[in-house]
C-alpha atoms as a PDB file:
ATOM      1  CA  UNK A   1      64.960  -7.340 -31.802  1.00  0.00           C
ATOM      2  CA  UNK A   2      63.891  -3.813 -31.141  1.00  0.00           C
ATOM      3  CA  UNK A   3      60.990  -4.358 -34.135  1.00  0.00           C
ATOM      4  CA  UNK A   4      59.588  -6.959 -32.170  1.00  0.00           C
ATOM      5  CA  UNK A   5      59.383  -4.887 -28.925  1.00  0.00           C
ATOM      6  CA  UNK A   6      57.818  -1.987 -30.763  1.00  0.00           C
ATOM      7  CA  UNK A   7      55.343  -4.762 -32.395  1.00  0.00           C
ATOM      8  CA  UNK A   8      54.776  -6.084 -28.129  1.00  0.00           C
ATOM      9  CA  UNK A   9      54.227  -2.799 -27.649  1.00  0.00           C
ATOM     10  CA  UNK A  10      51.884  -1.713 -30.222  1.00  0.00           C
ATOM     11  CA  UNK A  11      49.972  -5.395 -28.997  1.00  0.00           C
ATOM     12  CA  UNK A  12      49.968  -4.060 -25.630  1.00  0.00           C
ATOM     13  CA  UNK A  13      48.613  -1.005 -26.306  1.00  0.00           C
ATOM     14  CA  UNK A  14      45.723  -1.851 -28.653  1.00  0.00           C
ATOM     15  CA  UNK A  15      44.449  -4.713 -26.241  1.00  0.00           C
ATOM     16  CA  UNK A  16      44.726  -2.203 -23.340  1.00  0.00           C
ATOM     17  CA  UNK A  17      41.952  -0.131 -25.409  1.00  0.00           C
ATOM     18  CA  UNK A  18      39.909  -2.740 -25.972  1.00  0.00           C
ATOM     19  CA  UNK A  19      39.766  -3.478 -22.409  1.00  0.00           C
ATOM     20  CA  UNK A  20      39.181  -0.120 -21.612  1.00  0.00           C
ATOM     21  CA  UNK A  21      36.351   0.454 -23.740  1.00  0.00           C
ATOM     22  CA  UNK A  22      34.606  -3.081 -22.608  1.00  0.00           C
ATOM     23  CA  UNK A  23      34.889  -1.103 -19.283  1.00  0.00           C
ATOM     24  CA  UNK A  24      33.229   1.832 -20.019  1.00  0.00           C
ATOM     25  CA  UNK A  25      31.059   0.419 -21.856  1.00  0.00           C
ATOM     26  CA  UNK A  26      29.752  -1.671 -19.072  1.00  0.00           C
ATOM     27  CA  UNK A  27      29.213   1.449 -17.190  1.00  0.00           C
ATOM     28  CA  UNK A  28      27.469   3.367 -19.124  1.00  0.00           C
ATOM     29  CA  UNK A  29      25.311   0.972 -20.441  1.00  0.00           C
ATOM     30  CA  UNK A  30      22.060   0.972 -18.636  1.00  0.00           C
ATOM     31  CA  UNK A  31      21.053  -1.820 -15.813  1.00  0.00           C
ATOM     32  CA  UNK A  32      17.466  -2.873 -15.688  1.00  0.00           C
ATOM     33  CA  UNK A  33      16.008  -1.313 -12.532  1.00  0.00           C
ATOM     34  CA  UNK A  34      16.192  -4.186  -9.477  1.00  0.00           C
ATOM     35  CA  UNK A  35      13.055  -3.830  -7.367  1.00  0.00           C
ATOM     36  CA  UNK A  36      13.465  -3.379  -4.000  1.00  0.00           C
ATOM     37  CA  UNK A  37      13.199  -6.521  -1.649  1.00  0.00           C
ATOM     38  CA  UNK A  38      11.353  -5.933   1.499  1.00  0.00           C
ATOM     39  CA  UNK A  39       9.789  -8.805   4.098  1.00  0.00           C
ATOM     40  CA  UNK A  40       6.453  -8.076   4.578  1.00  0.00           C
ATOM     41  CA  UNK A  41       5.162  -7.594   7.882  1.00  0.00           C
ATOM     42  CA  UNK A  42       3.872 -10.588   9.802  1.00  0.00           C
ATOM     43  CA  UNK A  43       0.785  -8.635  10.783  1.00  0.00           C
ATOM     44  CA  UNK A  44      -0.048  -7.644   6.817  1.00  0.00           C
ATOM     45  CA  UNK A  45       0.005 -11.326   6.243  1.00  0.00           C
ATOM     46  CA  UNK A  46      -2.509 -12.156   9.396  1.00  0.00           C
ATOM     47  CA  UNK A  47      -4.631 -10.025   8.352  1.00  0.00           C
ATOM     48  CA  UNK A  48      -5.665 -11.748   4.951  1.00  0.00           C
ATOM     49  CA  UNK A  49      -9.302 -12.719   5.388  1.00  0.00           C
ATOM     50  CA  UNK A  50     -10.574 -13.737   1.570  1.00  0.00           C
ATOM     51  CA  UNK A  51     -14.049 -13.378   3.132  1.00  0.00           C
ATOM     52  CA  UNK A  52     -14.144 -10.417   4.818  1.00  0.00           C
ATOM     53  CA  UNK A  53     -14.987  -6.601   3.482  1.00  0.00           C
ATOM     54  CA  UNK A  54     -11.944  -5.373   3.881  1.00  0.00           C
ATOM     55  CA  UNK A  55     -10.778  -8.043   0.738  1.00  0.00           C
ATOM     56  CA  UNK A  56     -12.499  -5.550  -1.724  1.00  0.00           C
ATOM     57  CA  UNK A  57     -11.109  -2.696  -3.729  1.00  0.00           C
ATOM     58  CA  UNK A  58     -11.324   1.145  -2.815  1.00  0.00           C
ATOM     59  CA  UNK A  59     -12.036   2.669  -5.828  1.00  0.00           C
ATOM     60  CA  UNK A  60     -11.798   6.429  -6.288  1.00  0.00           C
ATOM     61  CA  UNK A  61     -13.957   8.441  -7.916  1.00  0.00           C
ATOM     62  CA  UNK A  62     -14.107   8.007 -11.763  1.00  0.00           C
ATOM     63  CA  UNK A  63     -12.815   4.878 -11.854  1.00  0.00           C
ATOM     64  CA  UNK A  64     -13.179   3.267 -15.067  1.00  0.00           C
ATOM     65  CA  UNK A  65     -14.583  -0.651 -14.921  1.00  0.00           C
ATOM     66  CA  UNK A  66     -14.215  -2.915 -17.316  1.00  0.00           C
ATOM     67  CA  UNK A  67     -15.670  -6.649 -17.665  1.00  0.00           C
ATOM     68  CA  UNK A  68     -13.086  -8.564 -20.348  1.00  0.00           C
ATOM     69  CA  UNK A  69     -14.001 -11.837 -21.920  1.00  0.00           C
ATOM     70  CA  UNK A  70     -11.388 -13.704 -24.002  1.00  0.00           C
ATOM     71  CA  UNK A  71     -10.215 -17.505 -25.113  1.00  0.00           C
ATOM     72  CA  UNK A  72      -7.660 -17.451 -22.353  1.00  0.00           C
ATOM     73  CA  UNK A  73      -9.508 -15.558 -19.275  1.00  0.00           C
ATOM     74  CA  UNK A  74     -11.898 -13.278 -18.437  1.00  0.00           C
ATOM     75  CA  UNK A  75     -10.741 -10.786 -16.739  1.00  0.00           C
ATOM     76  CA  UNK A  76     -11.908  -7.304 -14.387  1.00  0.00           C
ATOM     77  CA  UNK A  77     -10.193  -4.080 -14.746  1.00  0.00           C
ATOM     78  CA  UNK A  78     -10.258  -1.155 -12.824  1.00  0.00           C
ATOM     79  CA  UNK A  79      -8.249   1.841 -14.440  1.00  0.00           C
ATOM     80  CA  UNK A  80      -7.884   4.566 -12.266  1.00  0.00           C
ATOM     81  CA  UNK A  81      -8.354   8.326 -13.266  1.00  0.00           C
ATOM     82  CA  UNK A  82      -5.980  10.930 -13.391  1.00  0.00           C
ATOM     83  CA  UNK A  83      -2.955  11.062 -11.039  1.00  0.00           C
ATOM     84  CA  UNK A  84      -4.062   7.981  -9.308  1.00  0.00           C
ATOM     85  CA  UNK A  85      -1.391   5.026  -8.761  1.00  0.00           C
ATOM     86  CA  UNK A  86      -1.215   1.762  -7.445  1.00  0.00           C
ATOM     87  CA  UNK A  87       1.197   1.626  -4.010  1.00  0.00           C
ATOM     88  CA  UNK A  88       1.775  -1.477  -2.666  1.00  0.00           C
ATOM     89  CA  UNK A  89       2.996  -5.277  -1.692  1.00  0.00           C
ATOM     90  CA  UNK A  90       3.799  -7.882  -4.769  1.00  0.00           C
ATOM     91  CA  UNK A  91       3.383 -11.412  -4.020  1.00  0.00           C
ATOM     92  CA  UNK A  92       7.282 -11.904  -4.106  1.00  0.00           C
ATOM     93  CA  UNK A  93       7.613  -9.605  -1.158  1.00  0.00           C
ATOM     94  CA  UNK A  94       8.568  -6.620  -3.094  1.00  0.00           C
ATOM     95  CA  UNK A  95       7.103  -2.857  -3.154  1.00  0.00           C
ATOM     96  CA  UNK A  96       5.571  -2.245  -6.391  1.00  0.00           C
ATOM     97  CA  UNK A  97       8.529   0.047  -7.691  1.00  0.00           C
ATOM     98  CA  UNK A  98       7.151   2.266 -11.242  1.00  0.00           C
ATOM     99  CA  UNK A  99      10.201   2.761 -12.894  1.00  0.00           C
ATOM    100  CA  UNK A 100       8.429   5.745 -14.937  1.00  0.00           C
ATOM    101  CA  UNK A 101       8.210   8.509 -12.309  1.00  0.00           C
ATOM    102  CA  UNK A 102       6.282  10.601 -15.206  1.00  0.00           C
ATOM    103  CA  UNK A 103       3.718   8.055 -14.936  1.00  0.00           C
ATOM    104  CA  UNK A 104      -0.145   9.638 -14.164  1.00  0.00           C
ATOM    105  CA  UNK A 105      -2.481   6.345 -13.666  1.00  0.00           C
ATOM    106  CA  UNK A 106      -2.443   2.765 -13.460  1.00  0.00           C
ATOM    107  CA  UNK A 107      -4.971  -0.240 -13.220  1.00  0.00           C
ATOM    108  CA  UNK A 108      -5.761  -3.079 -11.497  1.00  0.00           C
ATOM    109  CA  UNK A 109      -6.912  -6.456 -13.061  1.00  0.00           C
ATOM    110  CA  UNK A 110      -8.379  -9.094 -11.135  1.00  0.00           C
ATOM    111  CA  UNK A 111      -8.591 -12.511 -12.599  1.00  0.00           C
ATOM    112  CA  UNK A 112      -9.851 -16.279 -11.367  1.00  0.00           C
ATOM    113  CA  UNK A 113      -7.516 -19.116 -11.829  1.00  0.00           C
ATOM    114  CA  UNK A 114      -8.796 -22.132 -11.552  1.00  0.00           C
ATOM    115  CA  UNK A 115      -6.313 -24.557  -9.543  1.00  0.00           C
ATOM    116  CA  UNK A 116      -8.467 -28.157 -10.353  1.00  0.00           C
ATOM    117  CA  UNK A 117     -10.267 -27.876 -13.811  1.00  0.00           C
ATOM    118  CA  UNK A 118     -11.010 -25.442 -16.593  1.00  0.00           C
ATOM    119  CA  UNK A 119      -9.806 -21.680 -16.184  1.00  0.00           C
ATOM    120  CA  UNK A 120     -13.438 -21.206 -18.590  1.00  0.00           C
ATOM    121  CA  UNK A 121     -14.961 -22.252 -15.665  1.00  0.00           C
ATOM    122  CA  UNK A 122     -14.043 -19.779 -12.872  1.00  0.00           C
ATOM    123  CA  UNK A 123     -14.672 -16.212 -13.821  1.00  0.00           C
ATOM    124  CA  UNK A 124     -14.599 -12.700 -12.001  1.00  0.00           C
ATOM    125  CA  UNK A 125     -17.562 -11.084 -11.024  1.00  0.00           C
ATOM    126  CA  UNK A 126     -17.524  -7.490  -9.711  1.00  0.00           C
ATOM    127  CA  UNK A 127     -20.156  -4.878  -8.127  1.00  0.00           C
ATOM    128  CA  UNK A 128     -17.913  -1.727  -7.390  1.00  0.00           C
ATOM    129  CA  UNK A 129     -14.716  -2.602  -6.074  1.00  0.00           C
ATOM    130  CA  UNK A 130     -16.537  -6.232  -5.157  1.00  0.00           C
ATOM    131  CA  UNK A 131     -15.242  -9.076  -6.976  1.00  0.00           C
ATOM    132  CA  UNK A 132     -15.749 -13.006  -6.339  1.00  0.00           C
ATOM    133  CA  UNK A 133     -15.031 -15.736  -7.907  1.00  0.00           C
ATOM    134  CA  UNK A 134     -18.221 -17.720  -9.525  1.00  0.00           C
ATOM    135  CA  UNK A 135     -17.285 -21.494 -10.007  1.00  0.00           C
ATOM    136  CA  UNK A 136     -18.970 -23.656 -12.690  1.00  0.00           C
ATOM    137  CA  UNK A 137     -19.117 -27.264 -13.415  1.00  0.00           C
ATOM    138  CA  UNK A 138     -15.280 -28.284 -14.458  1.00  0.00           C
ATOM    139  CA  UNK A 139     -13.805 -26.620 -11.533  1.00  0.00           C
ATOM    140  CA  UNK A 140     -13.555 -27.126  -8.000  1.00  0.00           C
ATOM    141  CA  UNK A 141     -11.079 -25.268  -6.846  1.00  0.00           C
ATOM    142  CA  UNK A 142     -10.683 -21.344  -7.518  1.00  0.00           C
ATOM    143  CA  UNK A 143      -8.211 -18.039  -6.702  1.00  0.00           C
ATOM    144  CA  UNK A 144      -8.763 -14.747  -7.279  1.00  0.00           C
ATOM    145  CA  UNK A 145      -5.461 -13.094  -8.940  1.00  0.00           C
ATOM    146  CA  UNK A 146      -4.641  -9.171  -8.575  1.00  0.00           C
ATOM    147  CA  UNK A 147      -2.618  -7.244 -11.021  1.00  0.00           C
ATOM    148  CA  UNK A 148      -1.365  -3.945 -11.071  1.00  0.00           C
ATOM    149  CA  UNK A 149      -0.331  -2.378 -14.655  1.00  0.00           C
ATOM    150  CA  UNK A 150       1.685   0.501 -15.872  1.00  0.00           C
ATOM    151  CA  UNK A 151      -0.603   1.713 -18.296  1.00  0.00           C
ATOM    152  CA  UNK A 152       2.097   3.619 -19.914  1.00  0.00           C
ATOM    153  CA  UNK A 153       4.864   0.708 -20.252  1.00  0.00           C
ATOM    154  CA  UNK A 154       2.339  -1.989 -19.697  1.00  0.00           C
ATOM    155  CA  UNK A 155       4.987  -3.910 -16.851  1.00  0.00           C
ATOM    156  CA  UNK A 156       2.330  -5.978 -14.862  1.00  0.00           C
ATOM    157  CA  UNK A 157       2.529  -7.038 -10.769  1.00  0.00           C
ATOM    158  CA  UNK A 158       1.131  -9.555  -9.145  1.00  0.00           C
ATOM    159  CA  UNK A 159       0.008  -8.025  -5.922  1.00  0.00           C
ATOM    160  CA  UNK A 160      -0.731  -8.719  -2.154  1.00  0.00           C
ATOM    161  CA  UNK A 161      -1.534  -5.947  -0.517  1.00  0.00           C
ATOM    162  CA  UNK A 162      -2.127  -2.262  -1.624  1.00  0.00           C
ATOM    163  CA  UNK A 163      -4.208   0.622  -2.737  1.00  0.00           C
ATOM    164  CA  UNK A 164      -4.685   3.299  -5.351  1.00  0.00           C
ATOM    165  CA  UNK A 165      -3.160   6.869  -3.819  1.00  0.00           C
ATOM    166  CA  UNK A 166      -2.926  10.161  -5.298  1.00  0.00           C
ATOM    167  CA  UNK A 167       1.159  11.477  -4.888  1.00  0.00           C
ATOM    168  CA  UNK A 168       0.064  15.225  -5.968  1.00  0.00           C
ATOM    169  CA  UNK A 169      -2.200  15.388  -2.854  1.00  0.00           C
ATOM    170  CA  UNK A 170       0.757  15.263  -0.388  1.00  0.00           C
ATOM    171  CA  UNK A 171       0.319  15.468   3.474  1.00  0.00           C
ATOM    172  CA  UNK A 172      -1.913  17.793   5.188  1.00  0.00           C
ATOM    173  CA  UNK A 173      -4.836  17.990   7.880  1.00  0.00           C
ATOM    174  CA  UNK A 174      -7.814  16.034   7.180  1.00  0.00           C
ATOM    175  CA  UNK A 175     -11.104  17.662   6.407  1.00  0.00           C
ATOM    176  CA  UNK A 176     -14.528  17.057   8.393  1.00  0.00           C
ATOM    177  CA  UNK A 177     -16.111  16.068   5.251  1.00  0.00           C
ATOM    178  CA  UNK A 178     -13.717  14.056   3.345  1.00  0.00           C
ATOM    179  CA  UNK A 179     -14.572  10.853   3.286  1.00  0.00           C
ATOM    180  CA  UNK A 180     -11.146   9.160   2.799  1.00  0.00           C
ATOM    181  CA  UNK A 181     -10.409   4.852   3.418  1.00  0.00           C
ATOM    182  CA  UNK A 182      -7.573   4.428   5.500  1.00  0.00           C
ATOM    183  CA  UNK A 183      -4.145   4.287   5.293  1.00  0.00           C
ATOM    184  CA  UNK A 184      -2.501   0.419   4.532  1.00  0.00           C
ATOM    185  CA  UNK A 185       0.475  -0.304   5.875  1.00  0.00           C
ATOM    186  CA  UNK A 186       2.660  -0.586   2.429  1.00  0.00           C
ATOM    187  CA  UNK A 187       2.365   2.817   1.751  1.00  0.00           C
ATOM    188  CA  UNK A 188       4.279   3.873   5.258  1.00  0.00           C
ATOM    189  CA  UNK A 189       7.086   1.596   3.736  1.00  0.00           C
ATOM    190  CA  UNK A 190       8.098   3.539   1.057  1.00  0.00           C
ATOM    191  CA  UNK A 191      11.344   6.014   1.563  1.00  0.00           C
ATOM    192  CA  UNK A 192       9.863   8.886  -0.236  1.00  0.00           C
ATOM    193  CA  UNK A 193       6.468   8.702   1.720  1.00  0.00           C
ATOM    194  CA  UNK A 194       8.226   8.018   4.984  1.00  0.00           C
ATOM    195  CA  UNK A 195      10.238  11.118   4.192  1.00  0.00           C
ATOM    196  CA  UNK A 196       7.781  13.163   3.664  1.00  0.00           C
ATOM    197  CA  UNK A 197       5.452  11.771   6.704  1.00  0.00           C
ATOM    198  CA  UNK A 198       8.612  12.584   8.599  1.00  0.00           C
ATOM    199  CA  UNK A 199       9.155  16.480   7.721  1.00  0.00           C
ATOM    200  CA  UNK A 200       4.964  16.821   8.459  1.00  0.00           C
ATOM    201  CA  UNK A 201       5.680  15.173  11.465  1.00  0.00           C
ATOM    202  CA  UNK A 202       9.039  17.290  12.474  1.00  0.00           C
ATOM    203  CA  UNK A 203       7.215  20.456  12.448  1.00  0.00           C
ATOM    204  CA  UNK A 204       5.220  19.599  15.650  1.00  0.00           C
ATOM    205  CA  UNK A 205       8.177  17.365  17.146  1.00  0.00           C
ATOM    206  CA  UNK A 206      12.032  18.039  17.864  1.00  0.00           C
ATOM    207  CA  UNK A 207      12.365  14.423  16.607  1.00  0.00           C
ATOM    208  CA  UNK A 208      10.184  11.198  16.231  1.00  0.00           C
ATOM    209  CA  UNK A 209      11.746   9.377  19.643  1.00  0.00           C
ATOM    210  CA  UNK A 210       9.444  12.826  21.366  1.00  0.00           C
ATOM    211  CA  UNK A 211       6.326  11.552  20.318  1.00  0.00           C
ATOM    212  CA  UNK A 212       4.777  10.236  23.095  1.00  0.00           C
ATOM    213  CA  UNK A 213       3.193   6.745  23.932  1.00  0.00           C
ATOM    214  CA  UNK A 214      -0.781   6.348  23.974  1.00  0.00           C
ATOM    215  CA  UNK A 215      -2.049   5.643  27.452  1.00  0.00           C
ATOM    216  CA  UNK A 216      -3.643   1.586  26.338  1.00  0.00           C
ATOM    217  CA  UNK A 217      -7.057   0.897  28.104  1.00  0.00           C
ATOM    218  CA  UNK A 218      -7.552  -2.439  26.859  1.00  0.00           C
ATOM    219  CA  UNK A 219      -9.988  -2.481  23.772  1.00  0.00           C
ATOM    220  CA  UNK A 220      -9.404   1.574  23.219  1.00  0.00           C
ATOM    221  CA  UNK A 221      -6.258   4.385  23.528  1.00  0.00           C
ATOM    222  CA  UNK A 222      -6.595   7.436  25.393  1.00  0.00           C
ATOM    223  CA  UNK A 223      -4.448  11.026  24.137  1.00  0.00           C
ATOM    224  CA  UNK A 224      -2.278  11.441  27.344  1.00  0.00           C
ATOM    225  CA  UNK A 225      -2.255  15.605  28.949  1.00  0.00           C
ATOM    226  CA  UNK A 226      -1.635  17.995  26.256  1.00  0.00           C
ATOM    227  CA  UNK A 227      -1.875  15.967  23.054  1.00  0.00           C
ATOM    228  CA  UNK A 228      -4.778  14.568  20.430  1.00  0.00           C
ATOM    229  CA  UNK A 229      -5.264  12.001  17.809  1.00  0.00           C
ATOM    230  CA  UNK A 230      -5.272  14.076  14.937  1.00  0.00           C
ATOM    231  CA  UNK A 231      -6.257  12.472  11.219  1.00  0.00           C
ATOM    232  CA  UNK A 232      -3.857  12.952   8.155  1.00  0.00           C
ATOM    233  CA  UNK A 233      -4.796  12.830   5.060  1.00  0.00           C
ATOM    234  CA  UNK A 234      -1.375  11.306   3.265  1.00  0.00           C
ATOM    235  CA  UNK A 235      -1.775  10.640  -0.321  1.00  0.00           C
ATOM    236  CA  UNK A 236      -5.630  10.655  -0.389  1.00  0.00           C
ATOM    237  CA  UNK A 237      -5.575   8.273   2.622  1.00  0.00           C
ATOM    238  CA  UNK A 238      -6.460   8.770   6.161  1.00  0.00           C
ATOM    239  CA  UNK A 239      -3.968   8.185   9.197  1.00  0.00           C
ATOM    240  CA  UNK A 240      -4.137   8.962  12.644  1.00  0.00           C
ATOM    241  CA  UNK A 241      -1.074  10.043  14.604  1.00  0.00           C
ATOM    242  CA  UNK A 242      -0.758  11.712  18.138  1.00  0.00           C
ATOM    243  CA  UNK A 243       0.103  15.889  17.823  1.00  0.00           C
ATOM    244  CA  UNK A 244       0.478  18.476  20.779  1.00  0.00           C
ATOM    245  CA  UNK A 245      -3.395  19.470  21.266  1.00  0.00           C
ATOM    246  CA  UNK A 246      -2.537  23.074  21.551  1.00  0.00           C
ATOM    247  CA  UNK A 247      -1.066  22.860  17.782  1.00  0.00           C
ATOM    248  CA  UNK A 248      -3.970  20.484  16.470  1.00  0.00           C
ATOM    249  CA  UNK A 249      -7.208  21.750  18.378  1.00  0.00           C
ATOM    250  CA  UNK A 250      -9.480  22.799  15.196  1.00  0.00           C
ATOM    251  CA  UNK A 251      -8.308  19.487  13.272  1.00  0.00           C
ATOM    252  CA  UNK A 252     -10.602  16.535  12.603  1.00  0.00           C
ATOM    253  CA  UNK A 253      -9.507  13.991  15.149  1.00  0.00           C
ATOM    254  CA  UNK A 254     -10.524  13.532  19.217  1.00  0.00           C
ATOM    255  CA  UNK A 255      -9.118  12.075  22.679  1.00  0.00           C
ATOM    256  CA  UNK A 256      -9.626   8.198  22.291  1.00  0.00           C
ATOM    257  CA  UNK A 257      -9.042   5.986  19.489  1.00  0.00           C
ATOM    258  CA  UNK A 258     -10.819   2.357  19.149  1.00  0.00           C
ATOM    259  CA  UNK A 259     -10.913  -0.490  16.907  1.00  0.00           C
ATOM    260  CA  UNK A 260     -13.892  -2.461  16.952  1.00  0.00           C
ATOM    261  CA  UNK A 261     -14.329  -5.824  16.094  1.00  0.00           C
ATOM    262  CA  UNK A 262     -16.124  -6.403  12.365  1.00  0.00           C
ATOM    263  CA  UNK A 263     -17.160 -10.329  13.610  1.00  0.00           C
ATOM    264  CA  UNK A 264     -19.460 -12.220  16.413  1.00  0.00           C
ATOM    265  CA  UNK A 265     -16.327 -13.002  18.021  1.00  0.00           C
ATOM    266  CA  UNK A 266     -13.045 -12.054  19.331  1.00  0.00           C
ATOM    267  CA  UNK A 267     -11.350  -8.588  19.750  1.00  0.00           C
ATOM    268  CA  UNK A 268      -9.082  -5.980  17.403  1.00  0.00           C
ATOM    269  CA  UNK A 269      -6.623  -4.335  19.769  1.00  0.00           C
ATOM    270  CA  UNK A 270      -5.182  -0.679  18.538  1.00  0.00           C
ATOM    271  CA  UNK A 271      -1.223  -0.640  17.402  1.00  0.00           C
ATOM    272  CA  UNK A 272       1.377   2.487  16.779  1.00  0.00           C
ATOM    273  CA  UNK A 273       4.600   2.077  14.610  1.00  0.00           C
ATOM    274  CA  UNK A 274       6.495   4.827  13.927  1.00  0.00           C
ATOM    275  CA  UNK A 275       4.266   7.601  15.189  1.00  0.00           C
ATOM    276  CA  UNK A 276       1.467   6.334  13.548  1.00  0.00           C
ATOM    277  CA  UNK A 277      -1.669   4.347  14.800  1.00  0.00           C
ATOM    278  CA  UNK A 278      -3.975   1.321  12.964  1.00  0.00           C
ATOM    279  CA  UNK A 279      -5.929  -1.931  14.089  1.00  0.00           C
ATOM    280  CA  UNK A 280      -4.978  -5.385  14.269  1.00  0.00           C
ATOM    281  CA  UNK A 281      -5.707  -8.577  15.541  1.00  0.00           C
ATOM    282  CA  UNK A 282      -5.593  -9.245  18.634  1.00  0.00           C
ATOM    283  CA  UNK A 283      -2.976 -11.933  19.606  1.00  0.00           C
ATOM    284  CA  UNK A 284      -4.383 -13.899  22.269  1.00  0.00           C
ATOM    285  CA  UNK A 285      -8.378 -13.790  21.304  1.00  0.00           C
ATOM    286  CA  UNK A 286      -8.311 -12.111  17.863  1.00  0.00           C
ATOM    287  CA  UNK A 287     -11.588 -11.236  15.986  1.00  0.00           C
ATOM    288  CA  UNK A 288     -12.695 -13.781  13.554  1.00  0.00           C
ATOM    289  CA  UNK A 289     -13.562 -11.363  10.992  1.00  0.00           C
ATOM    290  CA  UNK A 290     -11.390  -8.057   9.649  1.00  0.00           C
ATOM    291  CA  UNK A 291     -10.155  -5.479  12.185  1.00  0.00           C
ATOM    292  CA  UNK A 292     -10.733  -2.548   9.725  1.00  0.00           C
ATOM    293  CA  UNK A 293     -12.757  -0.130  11.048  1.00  0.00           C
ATOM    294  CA  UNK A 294     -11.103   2.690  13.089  1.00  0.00           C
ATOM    295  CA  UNK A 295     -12.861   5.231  15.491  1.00  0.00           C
ATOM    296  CA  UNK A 296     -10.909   8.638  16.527  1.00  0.00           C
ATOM    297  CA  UNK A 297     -13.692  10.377  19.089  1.00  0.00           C
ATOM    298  CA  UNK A 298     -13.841  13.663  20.720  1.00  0.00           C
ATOM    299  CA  UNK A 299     -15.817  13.725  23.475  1.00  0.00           C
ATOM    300  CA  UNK A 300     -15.773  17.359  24.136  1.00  0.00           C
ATOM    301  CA  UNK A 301     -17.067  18.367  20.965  1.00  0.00           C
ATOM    302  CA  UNK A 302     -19.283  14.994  20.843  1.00  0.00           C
ATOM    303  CA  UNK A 303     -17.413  14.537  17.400  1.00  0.00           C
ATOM    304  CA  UNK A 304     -17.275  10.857  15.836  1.00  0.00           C
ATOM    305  CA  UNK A 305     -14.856   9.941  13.020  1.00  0.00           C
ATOM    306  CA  UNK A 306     -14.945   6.247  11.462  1.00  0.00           C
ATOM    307  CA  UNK A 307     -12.457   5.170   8.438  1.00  0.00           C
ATOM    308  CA  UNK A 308     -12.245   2.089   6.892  1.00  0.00           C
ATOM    309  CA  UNK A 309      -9.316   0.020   5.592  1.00  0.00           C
ATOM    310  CA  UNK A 310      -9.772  -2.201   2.460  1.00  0.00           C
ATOM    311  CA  UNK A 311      -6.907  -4.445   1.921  1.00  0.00           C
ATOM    312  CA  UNK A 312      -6.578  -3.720  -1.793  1.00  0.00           C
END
């Protein structure tokens, strides 16, 4: 009797190492990284205009273009230069998430599927950061595809909405002569950049609920007493916010801030979120071609500056 117990025992013992080394081994063992879900703002979506200027690519300087022609597809690729990366929407509703944080570039590929013939007969054709679709005979029906690439691990997005930034760059004061393309609205929804746009922010504030409201005039915003629209430059991009004037007088930026209307008809009204400011549609008679031009203008000084947003 006692020689079975010890034998129980011994059982008992063994499994409960088993078990206990299952366990730890499902912790240590590594998870693949889950990419962040986020919805995508209804007014990212609105503004998708296929047709309009703000559908091209911003390409910075040194960007490398390449025209691929294969069996499968044909293909564009834009690789960025150094320290450049993709930032952006996927078209799962997703922020493009690189899981290598040592990574220094990445690329873009743009590619036309054809959704009612031959793929051989829709192809990519590019001028810049231009690129349309050309359909042939055997296809009737075409869409342009985006892709953003690790270059490093080669992992592959399908995107929606985006740009190339530069991380190293940071936050500061934009110059006079920089001629930067405005800020899109997925790069404001990543933590680190929000943190980041925060402790700029929180050296002119006490906190972001003491940033004041814009004084709306209808198709253009007004600084109210005692504060400007100064322009950022975050990540290589430009973004307006509002800043006491007596701490932001010899920065690039002025007293009114306007977004005019790209089309023949219909108006793009101006829009703040989260201390920042950009163009939209506007709701009730909204311009029938891309609101992506903005205007920050100082009077005084008789000072004009104009960015544009691209969508990709």
């Amino acid at each position: 009797m006692e020689k079975i117990k010890t034998k129980i025992l011994v059982y008992i013992g063994i499994m409960s190492i088993i078990i206990l080394g299952i366990f730890l081994y499902s912790c240590v063992k590594e998870n693949p990284k889950q990419v962040e879900q986020n919805l995508i703002p209804d007014e990212v979506l609105s503004e998708i205009c296929t047709t309009c200027e703000s559908y091209d690519f911003w390409l910075p300087d040194k960007t490398k273009i390449e025209k691929i022609e294969g069996k499968d597809e044909n293909q564009i690729i834009f690789t960025a230069p150094e320290g450049y990366i993709y930032y952006g929407y996927t078209t799962d509703s997703s922020l493009i998430i690189w899981d290598n944080k040592s990574q220094t570039r990445s690329s873009v590929s743009v590619t036309c599927d054809c959704t009612n013939g031959s793929d051989d007969n829709c192809s990519p054709v590019g001028n810049g950061g231009e690129v349309s679709c050309v359909i042939q005979t055997g296809c009737t029906s075409c869409d342009r595809v985006e892709k953003a690439k690790n270059d490093d691990t080669k992992i592959e997005y399908e995107i929606l909405q985006g740009g190339f930034v530069n991380p190293s760059i940071g936050i500061s004061f934009a110059q006079p002569d920089e001629d930067l393309p405005y800020a899109f609205e997925a790069l404001l929804a990543y933590p680190d950049v929000q943190e980041e746009f925060e402790t700029f922010i929180l050296q002119f504030y006490n906190s972001m609920e003491d940033i004041p409201m814009a004084i709306d005039n209808g198709d253009y915003m007004t600084a109210p007493d005692g504060y400007k629209f100064s322009v950022l430059n975050i990540y290589g991009r430009a973004l307006v916010v509002l800043l006491p004037e007596s701490k932001s007088i010899n920065n690039v930026g002025g007293y009114t801030y306007s977004c005019p209307c790209n089309g023949t008809t219909g108006k793009c009204k101006v829009k703040s979120s989260w201390g920042y400011y950009f163009c939209k549609k506007s709701s009730s008679n909204p311009c029938n071609e891309a609101c992506n031009t903005m205007t920050v203008e100082d009077e005084q000084s008789r000072q004009v500056y104009t960015y544009t947003y691209y969508f990709f």
